[in-house]
Protein backbone atom coordinates (compact mmCIF):
# COMPACT_ATOMS: atom_id res chain seq x y z
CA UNK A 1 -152.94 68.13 115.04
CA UNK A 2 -151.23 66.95 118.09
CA UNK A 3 -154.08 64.74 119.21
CA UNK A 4 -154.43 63.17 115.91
CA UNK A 5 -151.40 62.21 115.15
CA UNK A 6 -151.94 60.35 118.90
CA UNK A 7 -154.93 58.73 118.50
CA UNK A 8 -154.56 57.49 114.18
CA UNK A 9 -151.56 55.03 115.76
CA UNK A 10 -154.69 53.56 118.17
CA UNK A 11 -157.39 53.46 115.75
CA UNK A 12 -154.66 51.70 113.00
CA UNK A 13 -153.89 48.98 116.02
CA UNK A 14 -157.63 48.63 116.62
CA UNK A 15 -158.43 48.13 113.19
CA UNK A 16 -155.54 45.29 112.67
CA UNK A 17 -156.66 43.59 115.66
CA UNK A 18 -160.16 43.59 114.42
CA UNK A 19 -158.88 41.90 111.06
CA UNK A 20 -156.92 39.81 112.40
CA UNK A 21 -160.09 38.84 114.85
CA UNK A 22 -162.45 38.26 111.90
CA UNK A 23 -160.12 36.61 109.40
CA UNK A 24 -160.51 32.82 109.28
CA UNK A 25 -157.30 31.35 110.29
CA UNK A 26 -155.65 29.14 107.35
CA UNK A 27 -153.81 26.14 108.36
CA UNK A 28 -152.07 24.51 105.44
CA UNK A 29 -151.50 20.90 105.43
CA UNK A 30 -148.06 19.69 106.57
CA UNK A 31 -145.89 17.91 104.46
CA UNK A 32 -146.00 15.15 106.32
CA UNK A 33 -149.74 15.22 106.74
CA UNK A 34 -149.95 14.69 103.04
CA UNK A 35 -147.55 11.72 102.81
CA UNK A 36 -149.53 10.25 105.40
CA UNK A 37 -152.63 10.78 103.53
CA UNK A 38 -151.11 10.12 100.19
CA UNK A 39 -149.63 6.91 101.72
CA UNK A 40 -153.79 5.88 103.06
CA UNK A 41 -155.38 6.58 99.89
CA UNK A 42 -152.35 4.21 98.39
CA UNK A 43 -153.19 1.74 100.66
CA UNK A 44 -156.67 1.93 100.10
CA UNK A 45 -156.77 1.95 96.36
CA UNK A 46 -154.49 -1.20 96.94
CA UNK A 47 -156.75 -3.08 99.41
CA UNK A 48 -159.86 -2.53 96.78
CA UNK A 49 -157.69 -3.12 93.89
CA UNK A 50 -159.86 -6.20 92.74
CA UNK A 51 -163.33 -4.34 93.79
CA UNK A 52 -162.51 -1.64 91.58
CA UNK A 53 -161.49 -3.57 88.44
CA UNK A 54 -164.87 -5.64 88.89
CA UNK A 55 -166.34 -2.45 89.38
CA UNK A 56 -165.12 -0.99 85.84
CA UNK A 57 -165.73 -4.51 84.16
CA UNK A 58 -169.19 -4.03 85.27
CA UNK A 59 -169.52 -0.64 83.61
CA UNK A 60 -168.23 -1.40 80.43
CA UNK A 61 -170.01 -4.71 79.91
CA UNK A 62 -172.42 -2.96 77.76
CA UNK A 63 -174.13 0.07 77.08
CA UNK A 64 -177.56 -1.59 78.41
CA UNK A 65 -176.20 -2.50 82.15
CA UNK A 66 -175.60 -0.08 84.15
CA UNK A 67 -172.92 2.10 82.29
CA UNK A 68 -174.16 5.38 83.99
CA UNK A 69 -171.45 4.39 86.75
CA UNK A 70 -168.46 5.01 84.80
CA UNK A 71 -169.44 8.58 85.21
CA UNK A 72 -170.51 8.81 88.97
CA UNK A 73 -166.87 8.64 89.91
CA UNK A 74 -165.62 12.05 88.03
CA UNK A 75 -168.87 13.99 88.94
CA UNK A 76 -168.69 13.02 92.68
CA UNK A 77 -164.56 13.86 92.37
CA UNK A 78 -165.70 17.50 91.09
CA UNK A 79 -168.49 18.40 93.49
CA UNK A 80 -165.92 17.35 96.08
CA UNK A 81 -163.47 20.08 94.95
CA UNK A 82 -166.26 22.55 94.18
CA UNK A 83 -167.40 22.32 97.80
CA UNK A 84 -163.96 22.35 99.72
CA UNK A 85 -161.75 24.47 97.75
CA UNK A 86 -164.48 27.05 99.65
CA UNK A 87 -163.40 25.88 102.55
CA UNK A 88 -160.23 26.12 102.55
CA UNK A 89 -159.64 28.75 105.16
CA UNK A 90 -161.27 26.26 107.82
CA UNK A 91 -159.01 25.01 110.38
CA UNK A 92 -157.58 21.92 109.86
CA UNK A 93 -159.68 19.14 112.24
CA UNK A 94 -160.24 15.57 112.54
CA UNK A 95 -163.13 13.38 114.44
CA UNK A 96 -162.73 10.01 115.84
CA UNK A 97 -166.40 9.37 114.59
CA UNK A 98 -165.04 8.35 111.19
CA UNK A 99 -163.85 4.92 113.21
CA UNK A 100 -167.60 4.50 114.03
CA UNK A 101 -167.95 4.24 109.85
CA UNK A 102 -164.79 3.07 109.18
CA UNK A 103 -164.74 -0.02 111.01
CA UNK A 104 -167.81 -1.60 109.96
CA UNK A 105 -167.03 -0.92 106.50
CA UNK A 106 -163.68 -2.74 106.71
CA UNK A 107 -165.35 -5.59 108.21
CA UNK A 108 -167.87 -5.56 105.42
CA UNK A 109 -165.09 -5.57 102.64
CA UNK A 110 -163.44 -8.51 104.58
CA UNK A 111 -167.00 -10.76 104.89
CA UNK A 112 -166.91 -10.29 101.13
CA UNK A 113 -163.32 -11.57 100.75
CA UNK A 114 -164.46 -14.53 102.31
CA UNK A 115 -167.70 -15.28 100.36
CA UNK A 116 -166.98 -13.43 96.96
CA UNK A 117 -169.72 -11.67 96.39
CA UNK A 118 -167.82 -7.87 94.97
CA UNK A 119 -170.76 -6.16 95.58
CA UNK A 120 -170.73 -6.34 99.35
CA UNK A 121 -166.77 -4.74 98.78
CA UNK A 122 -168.16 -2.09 96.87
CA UNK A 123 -170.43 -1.41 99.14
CA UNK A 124 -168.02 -0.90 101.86
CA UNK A 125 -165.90 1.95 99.45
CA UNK A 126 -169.29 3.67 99.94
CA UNK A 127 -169.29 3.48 104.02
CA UNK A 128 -165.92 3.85 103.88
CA UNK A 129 -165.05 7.36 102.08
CA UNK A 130 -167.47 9.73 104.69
CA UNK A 131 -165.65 7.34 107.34
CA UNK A 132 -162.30 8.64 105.84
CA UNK A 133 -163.78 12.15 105.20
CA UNK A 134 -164.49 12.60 109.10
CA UNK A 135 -161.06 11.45 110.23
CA UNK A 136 -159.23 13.79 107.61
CA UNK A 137 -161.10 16.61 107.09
CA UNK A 138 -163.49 16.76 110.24
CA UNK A 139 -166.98 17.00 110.68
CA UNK A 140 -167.41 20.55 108.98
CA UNK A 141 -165.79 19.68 106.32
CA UNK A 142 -167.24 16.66 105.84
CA UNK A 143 -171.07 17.69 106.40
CA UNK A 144 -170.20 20.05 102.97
CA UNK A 145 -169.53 16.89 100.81
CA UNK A 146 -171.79 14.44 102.21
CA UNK A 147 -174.02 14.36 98.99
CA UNK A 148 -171.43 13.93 96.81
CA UNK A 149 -170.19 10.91 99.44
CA UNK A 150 -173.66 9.52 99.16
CA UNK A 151 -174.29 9.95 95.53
CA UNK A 152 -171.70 7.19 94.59
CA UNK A 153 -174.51 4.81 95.69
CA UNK A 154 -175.81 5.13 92.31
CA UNK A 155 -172.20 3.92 91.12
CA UNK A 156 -173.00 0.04 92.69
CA UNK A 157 -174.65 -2.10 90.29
CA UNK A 158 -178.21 -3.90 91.30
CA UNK A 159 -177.95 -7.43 91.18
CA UNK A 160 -180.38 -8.92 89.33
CA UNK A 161 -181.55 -11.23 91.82
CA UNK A 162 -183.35 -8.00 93.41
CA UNK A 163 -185.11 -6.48 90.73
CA UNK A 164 -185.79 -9.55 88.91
CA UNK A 165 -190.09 -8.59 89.04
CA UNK A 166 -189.04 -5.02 88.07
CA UNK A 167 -187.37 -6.13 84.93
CA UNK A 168 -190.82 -7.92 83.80
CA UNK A 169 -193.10 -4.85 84.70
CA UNK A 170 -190.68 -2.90 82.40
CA UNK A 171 -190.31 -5.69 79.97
CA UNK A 172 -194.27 -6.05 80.00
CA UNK A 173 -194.40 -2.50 79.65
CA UNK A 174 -191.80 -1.90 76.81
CA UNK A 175 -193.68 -5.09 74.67
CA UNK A 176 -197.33 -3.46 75.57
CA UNK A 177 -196.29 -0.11 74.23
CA UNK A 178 -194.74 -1.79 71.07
CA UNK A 179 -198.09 -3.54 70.29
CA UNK A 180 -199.82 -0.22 70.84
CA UNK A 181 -197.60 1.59 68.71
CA UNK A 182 -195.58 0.08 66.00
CA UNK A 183 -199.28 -1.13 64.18
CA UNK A 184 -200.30 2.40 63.67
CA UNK A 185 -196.83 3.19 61.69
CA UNK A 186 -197.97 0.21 59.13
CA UNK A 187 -195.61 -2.54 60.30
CA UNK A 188 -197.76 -6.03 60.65
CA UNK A 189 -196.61 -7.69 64.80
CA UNK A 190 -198.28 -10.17 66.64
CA UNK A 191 -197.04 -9.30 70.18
CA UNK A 192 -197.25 -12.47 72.74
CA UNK A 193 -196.02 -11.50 76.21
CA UNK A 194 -192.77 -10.11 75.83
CA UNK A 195 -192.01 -11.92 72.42
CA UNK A 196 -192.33 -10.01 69.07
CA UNK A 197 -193.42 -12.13 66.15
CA UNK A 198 -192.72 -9.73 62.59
CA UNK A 199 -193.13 -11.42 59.17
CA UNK A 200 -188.87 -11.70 58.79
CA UNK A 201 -188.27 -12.04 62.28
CA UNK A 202 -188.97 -13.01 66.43
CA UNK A 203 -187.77 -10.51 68.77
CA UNK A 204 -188.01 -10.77 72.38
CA UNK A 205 -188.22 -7.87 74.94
CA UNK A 206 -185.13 -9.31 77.36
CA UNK A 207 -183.89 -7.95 80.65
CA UNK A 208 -181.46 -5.94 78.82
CA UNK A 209 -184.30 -4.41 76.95
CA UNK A 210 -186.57 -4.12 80.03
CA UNK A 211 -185.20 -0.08 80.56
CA UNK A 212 -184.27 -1.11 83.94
CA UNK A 213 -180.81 0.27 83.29
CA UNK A 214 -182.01 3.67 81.79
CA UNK A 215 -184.20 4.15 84.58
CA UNK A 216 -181.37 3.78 87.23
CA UNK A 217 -179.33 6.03 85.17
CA UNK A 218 -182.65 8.54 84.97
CA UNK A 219 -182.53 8.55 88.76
CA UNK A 220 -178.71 9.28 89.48
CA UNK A 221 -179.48 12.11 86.81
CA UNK A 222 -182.54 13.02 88.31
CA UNK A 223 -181.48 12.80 91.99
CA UNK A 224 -178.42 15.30 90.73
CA UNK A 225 -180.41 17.77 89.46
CA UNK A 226 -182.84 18.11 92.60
CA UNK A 227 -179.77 18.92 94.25
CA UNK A 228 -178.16 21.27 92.04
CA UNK A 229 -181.63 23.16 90.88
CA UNK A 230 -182.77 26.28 93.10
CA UNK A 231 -186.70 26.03 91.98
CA UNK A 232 -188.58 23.74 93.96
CA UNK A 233 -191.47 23.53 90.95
CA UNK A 234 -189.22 22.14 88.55
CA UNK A 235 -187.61 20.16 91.10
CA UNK A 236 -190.82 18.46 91.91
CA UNK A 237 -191.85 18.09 88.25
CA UNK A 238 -188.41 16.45 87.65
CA UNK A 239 -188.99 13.69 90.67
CA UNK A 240 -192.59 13.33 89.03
CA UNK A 241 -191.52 12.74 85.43
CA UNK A 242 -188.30 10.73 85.74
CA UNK A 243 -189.90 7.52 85.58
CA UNK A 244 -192.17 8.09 82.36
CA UNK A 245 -189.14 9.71 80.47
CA UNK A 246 -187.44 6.59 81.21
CA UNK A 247 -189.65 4.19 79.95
CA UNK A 248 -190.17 6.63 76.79
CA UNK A 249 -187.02 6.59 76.14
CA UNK A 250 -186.64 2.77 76.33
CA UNK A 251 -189.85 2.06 74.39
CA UNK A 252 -188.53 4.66 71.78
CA UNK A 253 -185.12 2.65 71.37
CA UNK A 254 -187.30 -0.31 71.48
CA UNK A 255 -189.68 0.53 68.75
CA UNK A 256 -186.90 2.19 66.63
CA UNK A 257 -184.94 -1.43 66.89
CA UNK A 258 -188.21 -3.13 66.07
CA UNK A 259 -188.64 -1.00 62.93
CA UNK A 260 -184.83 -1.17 61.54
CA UNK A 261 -185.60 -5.19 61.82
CA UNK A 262 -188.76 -4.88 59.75
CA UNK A 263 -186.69 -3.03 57.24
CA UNK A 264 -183.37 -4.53 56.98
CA UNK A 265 -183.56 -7.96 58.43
CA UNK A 266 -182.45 -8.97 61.72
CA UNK A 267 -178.79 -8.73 60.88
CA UNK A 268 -178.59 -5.06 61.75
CA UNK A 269 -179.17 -5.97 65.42
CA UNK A 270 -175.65 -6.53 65.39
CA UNK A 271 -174.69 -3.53 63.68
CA UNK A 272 -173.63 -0.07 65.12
CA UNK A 273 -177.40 0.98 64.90
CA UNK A 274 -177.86 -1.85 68.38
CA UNK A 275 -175.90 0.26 70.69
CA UNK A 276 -176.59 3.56 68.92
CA UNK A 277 -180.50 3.44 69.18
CA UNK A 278 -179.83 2.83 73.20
CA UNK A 279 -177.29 6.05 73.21
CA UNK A 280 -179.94 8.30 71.36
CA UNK A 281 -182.36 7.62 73.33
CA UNK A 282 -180.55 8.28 76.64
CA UNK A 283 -179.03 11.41 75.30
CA UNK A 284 -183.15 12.75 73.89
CA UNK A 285 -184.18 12.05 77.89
CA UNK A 286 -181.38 13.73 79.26
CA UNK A 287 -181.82 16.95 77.61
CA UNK A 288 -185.20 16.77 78.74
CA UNK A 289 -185.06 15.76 82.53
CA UNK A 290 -181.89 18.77 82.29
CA UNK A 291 -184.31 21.70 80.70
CA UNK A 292 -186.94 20.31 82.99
CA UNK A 293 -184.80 21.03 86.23
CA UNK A 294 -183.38 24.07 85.17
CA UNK A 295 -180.16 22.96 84.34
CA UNK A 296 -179.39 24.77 80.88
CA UNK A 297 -181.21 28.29 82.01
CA UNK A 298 -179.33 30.99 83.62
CA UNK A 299 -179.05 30.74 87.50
CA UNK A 300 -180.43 27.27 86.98
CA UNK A 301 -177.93 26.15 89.18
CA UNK A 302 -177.70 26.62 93.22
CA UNK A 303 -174.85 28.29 94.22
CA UNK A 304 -173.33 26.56 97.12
């Protein structure tokens, strides 16, 4: 009895010490750490004020250019907090590096001052954030969000200028699918190029028609789901599909427009039945591309 009761005291000790040893160390952020923070993102939002407001005007323009980036934004803001609220027992660090990103990307958003270009700006919020990441929350940290940092590429819009011949495959291959199509449901078209010729109407297959906007949504939603899916089949049958489900879906929306002209005159293109047929048909190949990668099934996502 004697020697136990003189050696539990040790083993106790050992034991705490071995805790203590293996227990990440927690270093909460100071309070003026987080003014100083709160005070660069205030700065920062301030500097880009006029980026972002193109930014959003760019979004909301209309449902066929580009409105996928309205959502980027929240879904890049969540992964964030999914990946470092598991991190939170790391030491708090910081690496100069993030001046090596930093820097240019300031000097980017100040050439585009000067010529007025927006998209240059934007641009630069992309360098800049992983540039921001490294000086506040370190490399560790930092290396743990970088797809989500990345990912709000898919937020910048493409100007036009430079994928100008990819709007006429698309629009060649939206008015080719038409002709082959629309005929076997009974509806009389003469298809010349990209121009539709129906008895009560002339439609032509624009750029905002082309798809071009559904496919760049169909990546960002496809490039997500390779990175969230833990089954490397369906992830490769997702990277090999995206591009057909696109233009499916756009040539669906197409030939469902096509038809509601035939029927009720060329009036209902400005209707609620314009923007819905677009909407319907992005929401019928998301569901797909989703079940495709896994997304809906149990364990369909990776755990991170």
């Amino acid at each position: 009895m004697t020697v136990r009761q003189i050696l539990k005291p040790n083993e106790s000790t050992a034991q705490d010490e071995k805790v203590r040893t293996v227990a990440p160390p927690t270093t909460p952020l100071r309070r003026s750490d987080a003014l100083a923070l709160g005070l660069v993102l205030l700065m920062t939002v301030a500097l880009y004020a006029p980026t972002l407001t193109w930014l959003l005007e760019r979004w909301t323009l209309s449902v066929w250019q580009q409105a996928h980036g309205l959502f980027i934004p929240p879904i890049v803001a969540y992964l964030v907090w999914q990946r470092l609220r598991h991190l939170r027992r790391l030491p708090r660090e910081a690496s100069l590096w993030g001046f090596v990103i930093v820097i240019p990307a300031l000097g980017l958003h100040v050439l585009d001052v000067g010529i007025h270009t927006q998209i240059l700006s934007a641009l630069s919020i992309v360098l800049l954030l992983p540039g921001m990441s490294l000086l506040f929350l370190g490399m560790r940290r930092t290396k743990a969000i970088v797809f989500p940092l990345l990912f709000l590429t898919f937020m910048l819009p493409i100007p036009l200028g430079m994928t100008e011949k990819l709007h006429l495959v698309l629009r060649d291959i939206t008015a080719n699918n038409i002709a082959l199509i629309v005929p076997a449901l009974g509806v009389p078209i003469f298809v010349d190029g990209t121009l539709i010729h129906l008895p009560n109407a002339q439609l032509l297959v624009a750029d905002a028609c082309s798809g071009f906007s559904t496919l760049y949504a169909m990546a960002a939603v496809a490039c997500l789901t390779l990175h969230i899916s833990q089954n490397r089949f369906r992830s490769a049958l997702v990277f090999l599909i995206t591009a057909p489900i696109a233009i499916a879906a756009n040539t669906l929306r197409s030939i469902l427009l096509v038809l509601a002209v035939y029927w009720y005159g060329i009036d209902v293109l400005e209707t609620w039945i314009h923007p819905f047929s677009g909407m319907f048909a992005m929401v019928l190949a998301l569901v797909i591309l989703f079940s495709v990668g896994g997304i809906f099934s149990p364990g369909g996502e990776r755990t991170r």
